[in-house]
C-alpha atoms as a PDB file:
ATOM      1  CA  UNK A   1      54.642 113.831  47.183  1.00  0.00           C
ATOM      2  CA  UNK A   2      55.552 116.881  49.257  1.00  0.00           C
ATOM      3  CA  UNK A   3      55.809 119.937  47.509  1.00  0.00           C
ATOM      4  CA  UNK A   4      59.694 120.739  47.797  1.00  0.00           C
ATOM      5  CA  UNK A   5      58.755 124.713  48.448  1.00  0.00           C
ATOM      6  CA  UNK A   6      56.763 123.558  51.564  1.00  0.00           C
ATOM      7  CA  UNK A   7      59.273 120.896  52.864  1.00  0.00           C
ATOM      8  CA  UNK A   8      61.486 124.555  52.723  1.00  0.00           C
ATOM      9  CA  UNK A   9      59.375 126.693  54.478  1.00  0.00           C
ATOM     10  CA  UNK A  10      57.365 124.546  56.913  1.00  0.00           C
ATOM     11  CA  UNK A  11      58.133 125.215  60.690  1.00  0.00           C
ATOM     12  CA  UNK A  12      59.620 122.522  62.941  1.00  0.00           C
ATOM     13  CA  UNK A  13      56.588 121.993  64.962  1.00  0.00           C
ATOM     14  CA  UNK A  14      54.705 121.729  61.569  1.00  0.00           C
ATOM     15  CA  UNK A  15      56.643 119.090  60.256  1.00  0.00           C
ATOM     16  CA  UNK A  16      55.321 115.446  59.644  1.00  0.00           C
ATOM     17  CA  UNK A  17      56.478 112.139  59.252  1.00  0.00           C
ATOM     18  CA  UNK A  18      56.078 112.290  55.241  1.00  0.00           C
ATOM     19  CA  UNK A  19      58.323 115.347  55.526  1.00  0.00           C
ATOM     20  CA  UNK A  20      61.130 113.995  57.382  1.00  0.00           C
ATOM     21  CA  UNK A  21      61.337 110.572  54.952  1.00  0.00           C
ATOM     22  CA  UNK A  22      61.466 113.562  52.053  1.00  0.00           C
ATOM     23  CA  UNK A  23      63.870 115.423  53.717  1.00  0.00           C
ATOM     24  CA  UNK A  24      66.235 112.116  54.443  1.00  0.00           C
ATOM     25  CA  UNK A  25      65.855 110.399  51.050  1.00  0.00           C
ATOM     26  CA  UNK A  26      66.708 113.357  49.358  1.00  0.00           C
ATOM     27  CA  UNK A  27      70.401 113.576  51.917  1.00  0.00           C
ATOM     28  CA  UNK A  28      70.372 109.133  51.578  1.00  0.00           C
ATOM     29  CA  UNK A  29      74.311 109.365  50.290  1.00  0.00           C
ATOM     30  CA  UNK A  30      75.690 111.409  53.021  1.00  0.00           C
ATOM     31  CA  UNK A  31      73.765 109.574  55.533  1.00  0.00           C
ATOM     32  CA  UNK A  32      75.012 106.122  53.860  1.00  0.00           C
ATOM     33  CA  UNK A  33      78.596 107.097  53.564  1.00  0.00           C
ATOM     34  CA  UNK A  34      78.484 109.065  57.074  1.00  0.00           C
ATOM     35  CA  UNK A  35      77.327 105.932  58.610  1.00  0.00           C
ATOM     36  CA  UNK A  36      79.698 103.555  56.733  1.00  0.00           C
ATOM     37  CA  UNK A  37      83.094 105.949  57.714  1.00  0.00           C
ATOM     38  CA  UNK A  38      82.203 106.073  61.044  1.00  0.00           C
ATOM     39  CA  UNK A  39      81.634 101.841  61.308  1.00  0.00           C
ATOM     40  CA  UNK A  40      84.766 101.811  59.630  1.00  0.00           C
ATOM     41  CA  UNK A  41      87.102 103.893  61.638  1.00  0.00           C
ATOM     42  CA  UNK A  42      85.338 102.389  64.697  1.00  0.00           C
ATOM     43  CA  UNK A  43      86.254  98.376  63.557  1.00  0.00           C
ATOM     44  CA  UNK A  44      89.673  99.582  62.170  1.00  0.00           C
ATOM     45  CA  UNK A  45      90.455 101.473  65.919  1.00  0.00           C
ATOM     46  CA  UNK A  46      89.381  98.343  67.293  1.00  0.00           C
ATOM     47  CA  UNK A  47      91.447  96.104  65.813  1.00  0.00           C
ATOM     48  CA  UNK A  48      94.882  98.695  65.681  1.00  0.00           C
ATOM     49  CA  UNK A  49      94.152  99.565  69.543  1.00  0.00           C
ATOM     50  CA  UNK A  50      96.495  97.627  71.813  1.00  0.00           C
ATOM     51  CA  UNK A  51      94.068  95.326  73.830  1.00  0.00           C
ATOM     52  CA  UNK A  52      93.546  94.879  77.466  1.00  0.00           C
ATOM     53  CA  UNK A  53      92.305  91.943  79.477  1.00  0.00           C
ATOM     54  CA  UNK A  54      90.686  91.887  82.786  1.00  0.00           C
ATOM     55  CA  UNK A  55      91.758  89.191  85.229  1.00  0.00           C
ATOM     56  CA  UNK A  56      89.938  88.807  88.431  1.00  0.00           C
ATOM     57  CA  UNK A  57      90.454  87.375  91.709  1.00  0.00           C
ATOM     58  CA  UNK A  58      87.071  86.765  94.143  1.00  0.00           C
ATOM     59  CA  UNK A  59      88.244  86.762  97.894  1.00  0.00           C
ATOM     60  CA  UNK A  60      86.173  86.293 101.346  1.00  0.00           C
ATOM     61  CA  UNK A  61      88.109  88.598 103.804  1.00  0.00           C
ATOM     62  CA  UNK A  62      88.019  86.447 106.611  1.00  0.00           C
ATOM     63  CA  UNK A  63      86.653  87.961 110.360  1.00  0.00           C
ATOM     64  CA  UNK A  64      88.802  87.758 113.417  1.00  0.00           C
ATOM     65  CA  UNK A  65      86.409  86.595 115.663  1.00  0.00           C
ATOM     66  CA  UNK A  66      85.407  83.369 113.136  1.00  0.00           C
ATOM     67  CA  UNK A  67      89.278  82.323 113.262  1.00  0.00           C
ATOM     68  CA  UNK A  68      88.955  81.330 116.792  1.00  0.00           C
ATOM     69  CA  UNK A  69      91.559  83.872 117.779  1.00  0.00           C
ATOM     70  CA  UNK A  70      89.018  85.567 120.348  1.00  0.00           C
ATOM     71  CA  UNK A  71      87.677  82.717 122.095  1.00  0.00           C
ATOM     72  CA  UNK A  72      87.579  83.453 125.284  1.00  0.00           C
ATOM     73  CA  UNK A  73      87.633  87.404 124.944  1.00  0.00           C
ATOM     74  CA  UNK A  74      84.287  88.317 124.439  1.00  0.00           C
ATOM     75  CA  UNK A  75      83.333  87.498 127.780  1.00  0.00           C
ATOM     76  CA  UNK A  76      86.317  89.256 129.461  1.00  0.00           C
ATOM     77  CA  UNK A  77      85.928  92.719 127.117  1.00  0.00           C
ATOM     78  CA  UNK A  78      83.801  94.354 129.674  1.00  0.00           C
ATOM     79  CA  UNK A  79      85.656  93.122 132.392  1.00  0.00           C
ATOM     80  CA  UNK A  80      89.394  94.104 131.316  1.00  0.00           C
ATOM     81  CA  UNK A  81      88.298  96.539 128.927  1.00  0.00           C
ATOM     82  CA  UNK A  82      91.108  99.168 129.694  1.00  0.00           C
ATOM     83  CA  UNK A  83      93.633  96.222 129.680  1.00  0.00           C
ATOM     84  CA  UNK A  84      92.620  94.594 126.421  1.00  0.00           C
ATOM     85  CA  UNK A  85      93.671  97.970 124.082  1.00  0.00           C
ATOM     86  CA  UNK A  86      97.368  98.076 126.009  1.00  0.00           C
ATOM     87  CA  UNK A  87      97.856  94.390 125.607  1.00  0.00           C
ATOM     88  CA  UNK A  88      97.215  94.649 121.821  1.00  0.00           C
ATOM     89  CA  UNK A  89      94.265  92.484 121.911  1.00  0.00           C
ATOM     90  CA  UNK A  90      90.952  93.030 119.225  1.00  0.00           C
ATOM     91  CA  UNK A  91      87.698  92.570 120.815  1.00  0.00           C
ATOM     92  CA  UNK A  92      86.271  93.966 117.142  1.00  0.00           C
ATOM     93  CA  UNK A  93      86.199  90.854 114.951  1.00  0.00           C
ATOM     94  CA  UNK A  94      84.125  92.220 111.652  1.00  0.00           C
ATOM     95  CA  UNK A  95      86.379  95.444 111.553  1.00  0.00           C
ATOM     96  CA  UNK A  96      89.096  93.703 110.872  1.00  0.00           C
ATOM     97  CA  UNK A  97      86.981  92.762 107.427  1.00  0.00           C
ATOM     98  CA  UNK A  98      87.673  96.622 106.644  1.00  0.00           C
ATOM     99  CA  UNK A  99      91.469  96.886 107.468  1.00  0.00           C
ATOM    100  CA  UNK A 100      92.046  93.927 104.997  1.00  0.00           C
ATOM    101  CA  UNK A 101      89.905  95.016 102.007  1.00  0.00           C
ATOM    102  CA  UNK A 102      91.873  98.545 102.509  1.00  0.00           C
ATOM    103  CA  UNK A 103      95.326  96.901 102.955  1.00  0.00           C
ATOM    104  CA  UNK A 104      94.416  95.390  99.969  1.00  0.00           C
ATOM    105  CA  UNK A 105      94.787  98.108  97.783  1.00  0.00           C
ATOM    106  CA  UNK A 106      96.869 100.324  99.990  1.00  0.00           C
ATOM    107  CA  UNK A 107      99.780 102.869  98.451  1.00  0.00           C
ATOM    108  CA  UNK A 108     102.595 101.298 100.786  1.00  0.00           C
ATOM    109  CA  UNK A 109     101.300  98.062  99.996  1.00  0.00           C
ATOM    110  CA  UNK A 110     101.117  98.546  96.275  1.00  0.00           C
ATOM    111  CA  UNK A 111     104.763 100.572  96.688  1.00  0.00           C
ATOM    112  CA  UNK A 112     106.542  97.327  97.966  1.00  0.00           C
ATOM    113  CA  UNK A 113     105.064  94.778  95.172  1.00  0.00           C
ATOM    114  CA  UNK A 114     106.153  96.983  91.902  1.00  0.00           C
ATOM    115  CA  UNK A 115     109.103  97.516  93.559  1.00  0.00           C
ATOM    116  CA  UNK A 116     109.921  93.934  95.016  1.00  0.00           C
ATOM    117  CA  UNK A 117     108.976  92.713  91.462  1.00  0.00           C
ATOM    118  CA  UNK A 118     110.592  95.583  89.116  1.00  0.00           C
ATOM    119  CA  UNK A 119     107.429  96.878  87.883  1.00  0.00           C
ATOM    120  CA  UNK A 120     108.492 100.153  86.620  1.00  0.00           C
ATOM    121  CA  UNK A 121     110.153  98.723  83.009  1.00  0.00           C
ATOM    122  CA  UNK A 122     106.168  96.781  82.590  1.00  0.00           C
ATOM    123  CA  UNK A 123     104.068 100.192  83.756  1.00  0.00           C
ATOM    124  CA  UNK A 124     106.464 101.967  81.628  1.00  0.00           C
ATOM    125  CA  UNK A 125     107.312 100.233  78.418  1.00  0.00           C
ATOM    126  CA  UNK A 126     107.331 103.321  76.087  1.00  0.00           C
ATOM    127  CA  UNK A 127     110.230 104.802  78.480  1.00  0.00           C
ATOM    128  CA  UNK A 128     112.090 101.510  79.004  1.00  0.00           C
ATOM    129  CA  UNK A 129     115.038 100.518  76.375  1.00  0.00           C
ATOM    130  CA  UNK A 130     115.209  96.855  76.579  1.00  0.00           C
ATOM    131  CA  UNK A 131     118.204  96.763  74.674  1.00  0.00           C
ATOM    132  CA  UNK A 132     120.308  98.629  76.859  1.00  0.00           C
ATOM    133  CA  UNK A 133     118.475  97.061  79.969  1.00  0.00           C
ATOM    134  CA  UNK A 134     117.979 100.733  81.048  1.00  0.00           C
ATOM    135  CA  UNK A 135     115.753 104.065  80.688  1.00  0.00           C
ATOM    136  CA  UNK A 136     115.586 105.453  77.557  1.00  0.00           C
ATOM    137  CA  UNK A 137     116.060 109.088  79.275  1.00  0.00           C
ATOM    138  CA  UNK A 138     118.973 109.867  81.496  1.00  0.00           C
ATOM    139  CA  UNK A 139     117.114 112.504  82.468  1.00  0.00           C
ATOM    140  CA  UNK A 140     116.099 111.924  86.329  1.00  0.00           C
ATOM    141  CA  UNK A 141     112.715 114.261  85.668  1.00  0.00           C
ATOM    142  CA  UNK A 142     111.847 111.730  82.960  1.00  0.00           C
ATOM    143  CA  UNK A 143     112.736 108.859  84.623  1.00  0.00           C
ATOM    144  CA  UNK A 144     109.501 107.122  86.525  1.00  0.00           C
ATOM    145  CA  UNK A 145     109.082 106.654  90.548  1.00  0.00           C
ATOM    146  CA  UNK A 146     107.642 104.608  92.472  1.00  0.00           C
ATOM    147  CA  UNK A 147     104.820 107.249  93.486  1.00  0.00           C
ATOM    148  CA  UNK A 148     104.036 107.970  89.685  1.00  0.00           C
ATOM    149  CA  UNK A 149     103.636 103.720  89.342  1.00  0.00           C
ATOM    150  CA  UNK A 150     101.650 103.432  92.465  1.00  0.00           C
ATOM    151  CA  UNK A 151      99.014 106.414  91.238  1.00  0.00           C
ATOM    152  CA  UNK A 152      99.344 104.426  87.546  1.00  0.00           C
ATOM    153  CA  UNK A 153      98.313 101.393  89.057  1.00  0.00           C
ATOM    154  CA  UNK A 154      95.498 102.908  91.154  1.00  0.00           C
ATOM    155  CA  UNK A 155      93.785 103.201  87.353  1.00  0.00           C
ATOM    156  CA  UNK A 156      94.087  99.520  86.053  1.00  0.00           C
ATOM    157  CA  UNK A 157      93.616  98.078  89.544  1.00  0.00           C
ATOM    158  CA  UNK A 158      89.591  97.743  91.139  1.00  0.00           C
ATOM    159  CA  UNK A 159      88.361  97.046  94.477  1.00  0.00           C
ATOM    160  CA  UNK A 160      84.620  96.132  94.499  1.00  0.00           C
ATOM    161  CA  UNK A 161      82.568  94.684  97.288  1.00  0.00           C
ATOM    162  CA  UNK A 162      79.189  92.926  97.283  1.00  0.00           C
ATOM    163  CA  UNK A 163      77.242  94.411  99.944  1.00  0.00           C
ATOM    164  CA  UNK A 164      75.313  91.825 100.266  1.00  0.00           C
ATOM    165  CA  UNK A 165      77.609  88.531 100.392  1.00  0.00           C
ATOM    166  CA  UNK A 166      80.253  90.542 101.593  1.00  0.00           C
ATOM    167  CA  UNK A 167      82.435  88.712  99.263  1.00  0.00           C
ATOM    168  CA  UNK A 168      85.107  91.321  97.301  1.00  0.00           C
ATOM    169  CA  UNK A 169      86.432  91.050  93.808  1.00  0.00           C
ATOM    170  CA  UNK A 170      90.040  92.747  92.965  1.00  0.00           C
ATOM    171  CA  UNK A 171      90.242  92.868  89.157  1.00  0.00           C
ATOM    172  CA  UNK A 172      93.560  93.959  87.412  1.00  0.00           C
ATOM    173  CA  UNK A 173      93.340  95.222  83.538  1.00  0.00           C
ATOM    174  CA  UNK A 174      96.360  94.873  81.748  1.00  0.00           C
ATOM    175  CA  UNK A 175      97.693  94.552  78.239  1.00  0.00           C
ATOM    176  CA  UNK A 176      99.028  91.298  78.713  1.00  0.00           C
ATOM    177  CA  UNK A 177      96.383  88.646  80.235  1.00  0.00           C
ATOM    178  CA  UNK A 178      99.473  86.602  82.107  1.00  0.00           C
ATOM    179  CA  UNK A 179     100.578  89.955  83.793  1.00  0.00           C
ATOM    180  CA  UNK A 180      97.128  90.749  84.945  1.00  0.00           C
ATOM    181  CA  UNK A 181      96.378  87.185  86.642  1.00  0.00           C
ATOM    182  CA  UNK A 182      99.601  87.208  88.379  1.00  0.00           C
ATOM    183  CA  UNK A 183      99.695  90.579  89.873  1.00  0.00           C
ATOM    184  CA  UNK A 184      95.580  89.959  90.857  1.00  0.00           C
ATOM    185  CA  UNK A 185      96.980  86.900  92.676  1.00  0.00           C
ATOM    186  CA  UNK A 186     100.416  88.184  93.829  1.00  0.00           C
ATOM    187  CA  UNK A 187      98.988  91.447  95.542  1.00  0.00           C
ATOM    188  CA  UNK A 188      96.173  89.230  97.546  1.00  0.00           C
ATOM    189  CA  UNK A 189      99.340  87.149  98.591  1.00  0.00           C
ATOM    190  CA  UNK A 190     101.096  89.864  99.668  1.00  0.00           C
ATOM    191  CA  UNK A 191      98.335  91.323 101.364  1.00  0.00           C
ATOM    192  CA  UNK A 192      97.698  87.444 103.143  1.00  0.00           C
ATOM    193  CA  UNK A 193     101.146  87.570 104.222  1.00  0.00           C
ATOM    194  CA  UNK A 194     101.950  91.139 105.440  1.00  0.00           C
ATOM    195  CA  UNK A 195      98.697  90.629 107.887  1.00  0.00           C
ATOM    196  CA  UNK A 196      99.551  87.613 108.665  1.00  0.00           C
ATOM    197  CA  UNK A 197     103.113  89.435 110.144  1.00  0.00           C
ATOM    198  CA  UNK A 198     101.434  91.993 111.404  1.00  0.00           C
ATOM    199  CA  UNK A 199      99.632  89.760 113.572  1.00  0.00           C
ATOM    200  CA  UNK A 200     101.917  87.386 114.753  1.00  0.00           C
ATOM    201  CA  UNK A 201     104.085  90.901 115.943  1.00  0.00           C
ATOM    202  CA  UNK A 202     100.879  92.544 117.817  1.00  0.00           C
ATOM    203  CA  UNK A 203     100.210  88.914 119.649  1.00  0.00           C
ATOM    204  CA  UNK A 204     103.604  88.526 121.014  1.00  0.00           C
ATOM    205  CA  UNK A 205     103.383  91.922 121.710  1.00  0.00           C
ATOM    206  CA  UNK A 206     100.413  91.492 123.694  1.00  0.00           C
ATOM    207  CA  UNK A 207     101.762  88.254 125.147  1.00  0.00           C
ATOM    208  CA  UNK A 208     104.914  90.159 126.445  1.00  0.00           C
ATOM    209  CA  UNK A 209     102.565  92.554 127.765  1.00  0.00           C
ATOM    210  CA  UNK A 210     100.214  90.226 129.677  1.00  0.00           C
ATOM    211  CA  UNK A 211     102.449  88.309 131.080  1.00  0.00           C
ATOM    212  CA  UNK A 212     104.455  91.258 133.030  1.00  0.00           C
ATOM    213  CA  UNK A 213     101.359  92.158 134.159  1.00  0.00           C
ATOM    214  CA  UNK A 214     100.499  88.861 135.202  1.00  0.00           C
ATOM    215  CA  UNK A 215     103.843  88.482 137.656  1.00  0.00           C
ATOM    216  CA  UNK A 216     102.759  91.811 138.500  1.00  0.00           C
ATOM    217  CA  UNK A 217      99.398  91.110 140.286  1.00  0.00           C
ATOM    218  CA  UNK A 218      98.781  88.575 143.297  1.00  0.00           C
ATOM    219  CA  UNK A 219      94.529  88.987 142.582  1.00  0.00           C
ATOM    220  CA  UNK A 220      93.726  85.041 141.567  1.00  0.00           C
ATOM    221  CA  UNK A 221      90.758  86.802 139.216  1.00  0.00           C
ATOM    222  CA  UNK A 222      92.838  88.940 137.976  1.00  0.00           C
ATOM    223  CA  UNK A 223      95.564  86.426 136.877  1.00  0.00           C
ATOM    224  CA  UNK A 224      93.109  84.175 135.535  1.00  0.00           C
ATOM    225  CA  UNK A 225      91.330  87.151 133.635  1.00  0.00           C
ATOM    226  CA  UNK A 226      94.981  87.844 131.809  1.00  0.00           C
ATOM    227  CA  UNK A 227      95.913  84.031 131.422  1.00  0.00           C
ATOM    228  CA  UNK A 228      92.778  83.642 129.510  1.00  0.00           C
ATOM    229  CA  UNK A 229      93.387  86.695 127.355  1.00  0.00           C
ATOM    230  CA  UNK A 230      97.125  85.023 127.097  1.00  0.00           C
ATOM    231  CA  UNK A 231      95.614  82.060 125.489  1.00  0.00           C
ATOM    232  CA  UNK A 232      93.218  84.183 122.863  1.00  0.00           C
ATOM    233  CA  UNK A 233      96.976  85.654 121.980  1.00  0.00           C
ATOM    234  CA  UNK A 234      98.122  82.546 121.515  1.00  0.00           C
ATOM    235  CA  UNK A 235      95.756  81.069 119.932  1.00  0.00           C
ATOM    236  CA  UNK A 236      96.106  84.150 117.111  1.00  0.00           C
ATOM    237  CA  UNK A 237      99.516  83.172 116.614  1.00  0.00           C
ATOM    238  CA  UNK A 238      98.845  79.527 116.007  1.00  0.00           C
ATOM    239  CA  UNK A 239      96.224  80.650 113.309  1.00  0.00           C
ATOM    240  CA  UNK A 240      98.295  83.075 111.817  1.00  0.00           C
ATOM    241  CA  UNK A 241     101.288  80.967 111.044  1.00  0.00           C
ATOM    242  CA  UNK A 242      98.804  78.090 110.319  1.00  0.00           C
ATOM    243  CA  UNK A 243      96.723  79.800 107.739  1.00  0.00           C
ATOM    244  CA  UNK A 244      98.065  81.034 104.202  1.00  0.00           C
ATOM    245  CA  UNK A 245      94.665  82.524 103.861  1.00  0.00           C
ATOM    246  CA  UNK A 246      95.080  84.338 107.214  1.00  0.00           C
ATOM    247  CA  UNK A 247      92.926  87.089 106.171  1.00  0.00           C
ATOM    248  CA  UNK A 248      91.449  86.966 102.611  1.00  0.00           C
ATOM    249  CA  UNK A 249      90.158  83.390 102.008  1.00  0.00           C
ATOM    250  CA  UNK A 250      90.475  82.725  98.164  1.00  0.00           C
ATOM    251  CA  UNK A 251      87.136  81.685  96.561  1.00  0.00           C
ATOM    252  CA  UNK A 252      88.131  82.126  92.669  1.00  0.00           C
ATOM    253  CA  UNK A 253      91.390  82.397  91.871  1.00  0.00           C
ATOM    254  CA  UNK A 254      92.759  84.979  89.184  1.00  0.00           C
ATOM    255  CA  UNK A 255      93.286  83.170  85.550  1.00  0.00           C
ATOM    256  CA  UNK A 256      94.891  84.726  82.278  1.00  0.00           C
ATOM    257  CA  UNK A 257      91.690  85.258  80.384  1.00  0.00           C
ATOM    258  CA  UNK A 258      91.436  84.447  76.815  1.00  0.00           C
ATOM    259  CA  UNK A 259      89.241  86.988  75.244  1.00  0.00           C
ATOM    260  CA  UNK A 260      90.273  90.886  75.543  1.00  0.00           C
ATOM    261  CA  UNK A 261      87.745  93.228  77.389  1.00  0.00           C
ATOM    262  CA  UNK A 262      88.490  96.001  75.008  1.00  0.00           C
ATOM    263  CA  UNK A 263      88.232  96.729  72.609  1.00  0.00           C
ATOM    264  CA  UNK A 264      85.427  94.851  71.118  1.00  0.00           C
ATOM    265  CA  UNK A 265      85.630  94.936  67.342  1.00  0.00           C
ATOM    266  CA  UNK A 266      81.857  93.898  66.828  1.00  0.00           C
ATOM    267  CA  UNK A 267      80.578  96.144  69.688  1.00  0.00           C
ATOM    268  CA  UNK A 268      82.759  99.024  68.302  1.00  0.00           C
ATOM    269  CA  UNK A 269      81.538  98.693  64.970  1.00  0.00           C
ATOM    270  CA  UNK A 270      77.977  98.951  65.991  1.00  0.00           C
ATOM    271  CA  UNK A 271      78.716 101.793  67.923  1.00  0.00           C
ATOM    272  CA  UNK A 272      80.117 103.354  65.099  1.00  0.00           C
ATOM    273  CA  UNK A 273      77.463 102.917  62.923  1.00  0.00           C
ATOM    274  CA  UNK A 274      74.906 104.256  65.417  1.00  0.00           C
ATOM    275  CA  UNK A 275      77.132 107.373  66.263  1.00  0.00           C
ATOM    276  CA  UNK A 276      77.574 107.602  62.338  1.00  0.00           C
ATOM    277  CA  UNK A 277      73.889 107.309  61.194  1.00  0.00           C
ATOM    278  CA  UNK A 278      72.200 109.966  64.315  1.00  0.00           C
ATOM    279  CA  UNK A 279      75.138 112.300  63.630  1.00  0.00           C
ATOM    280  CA  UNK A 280      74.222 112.186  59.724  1.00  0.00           C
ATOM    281  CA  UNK A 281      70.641 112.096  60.396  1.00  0.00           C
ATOM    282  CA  UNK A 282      71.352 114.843  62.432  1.00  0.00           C
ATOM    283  CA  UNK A 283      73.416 117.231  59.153  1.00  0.00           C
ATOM    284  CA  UNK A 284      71.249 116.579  56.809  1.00  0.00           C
ATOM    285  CA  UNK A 285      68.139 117.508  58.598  1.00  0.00           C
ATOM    286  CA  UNK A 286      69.551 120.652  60.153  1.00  0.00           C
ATOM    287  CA  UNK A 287      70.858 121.377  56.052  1.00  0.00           C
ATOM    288  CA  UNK A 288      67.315 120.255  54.752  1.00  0.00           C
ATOM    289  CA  UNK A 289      67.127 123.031  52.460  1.00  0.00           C
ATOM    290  CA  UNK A 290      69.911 121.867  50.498  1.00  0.00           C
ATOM    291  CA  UNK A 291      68.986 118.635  49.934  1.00  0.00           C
ATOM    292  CA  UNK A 292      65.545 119.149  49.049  1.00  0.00           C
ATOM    293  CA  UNK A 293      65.309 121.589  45.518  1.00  0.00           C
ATOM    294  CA  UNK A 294      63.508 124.712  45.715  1.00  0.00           C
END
């Protein structure tokens, strides 16, 4: 056995592995009840903290040019390539992959669905008196905005995209599993059907366009060059108002999941007992010279 005198006065650098099992026996209750307060507290926070749930949506943004809409275009770009951008017409199929996915999770976007569906009482439950039907504050400082909702939602809303599928998953983490699947599946609606607008406007734009400069022109290449274009305009529109899935294609829908993402009772535990033991480890080696008599 080591001698306790040279357990006290041996440098770190000199100290072995019989020395270190001498030092931690002799500290073996506040390591034990160290590492048993900390797996405590750590299941008991787990299973007081409210719990969230992560409901996820995977979606295939889908690329102008494989909708059909440009058929017909490609060949013309060159040829009418200062009359394409008036007209309104896209000769950039894949980029349009990067406008959705950012629509997506876009502030004006996000603005109109927590205010279209009265998210503010949900985001803010703590402020919201459900009695009265009204904000617990009449205070208009106290009183939530849209803004403060739309940054709140940036934090338990994720955009993630596979760089090599290309496939993106929007996952929404919520306290209540229903409320997460919905809004995954109501904001890649939303998103469906405000590009799905937005494209039916800029085609009829473009059509309007085209066609005045079609009565405009007696060149028979010319008109032919614009008709064609015409039809790629038209043939948006058609897909467009043909499509639900206009520009995120739905691979996995968004369920209510069933088990909570956190916390993790088991996982926190074992956390706890591993933060518990190295931190008591830590104590009683750093006090070694009380716990080992002189």
């Amino acid at each position: 056995m080591v001698e306790p005198t040279n357990i006290i006065g041996t440098d770190l650098d000199e100290i072995n592995l019989k020395t270190l099992v001498s030092i931690f026996w002799h500290g073996k209750w506040v390591v034990l009840w160290t590492t048993l307060a900390f797996s405590f507290v750590a299941a008991l926070a787990a299973l007081v903290l409210p719990k969230s749930y992560v409901a996820t949506t995977v979606i295939a943004p889908v690329s102008e040019s494989s909708s059909g809409s440009l058929s017909g275009l490609s060949s013309l770009a060159s040829q009418f390539s200062g009359l394409a951008p008036l007209a309104g017409v896209s000769v950039s199929g894949d980029s349009k992959k990067f406008e959705y996915v950012a629509v997506l999770q876009s502030e004006a976007l996000t603005e109109k669905y927590i205010s279209s569906t009265n998210l503010l009482p949900i985001l803010f439950e703590g402020k919201w008196d459900t009695a009265r039907n009204n904000w617990k504050s009449s205070n208009p400082k106290k009183i939530p905005t849209l803004w403060q909702a739309n940054q709140y939602f940036k934090s338990i809303r994720t955009v993630s995209t596979d760089t090599k599928t290309g496939l993106v998953t929007l996952a929404i983490t919520w306290t209540d599993p229903k409320y997460a699947a919905i809004w995954a599946n109501d904001l890649v609606k939303l998103t469906n059907d405000y590009l799905r607008e937005k494209a039916i406007r800029e085609a009829e734009a473009g059509i309007a366009y085209l066609t005045e400069q079609a009565n405009k022109t007696d060149v028979v290449t010319v008109k032919q060059g614009i008709y064609t274009m015409l039809q790629g305009e038209i043939n948006k529109i058609m897909v467009a108002k043909g499509s639900e899935e206009f520009a995120l294609k739905v691979i996995d829908r968004a369920v209510a999941p069933e088990k909570p993402h956190s916390p993790r009772p088991v996982a926190w535990t074992v956390e706890g007992f591993i933060a518990g033991l190295l931190l008591a480890l830590f104590v009683v080696f750093n006090r070694r010279k009380k716990y080992v008599p002189t």
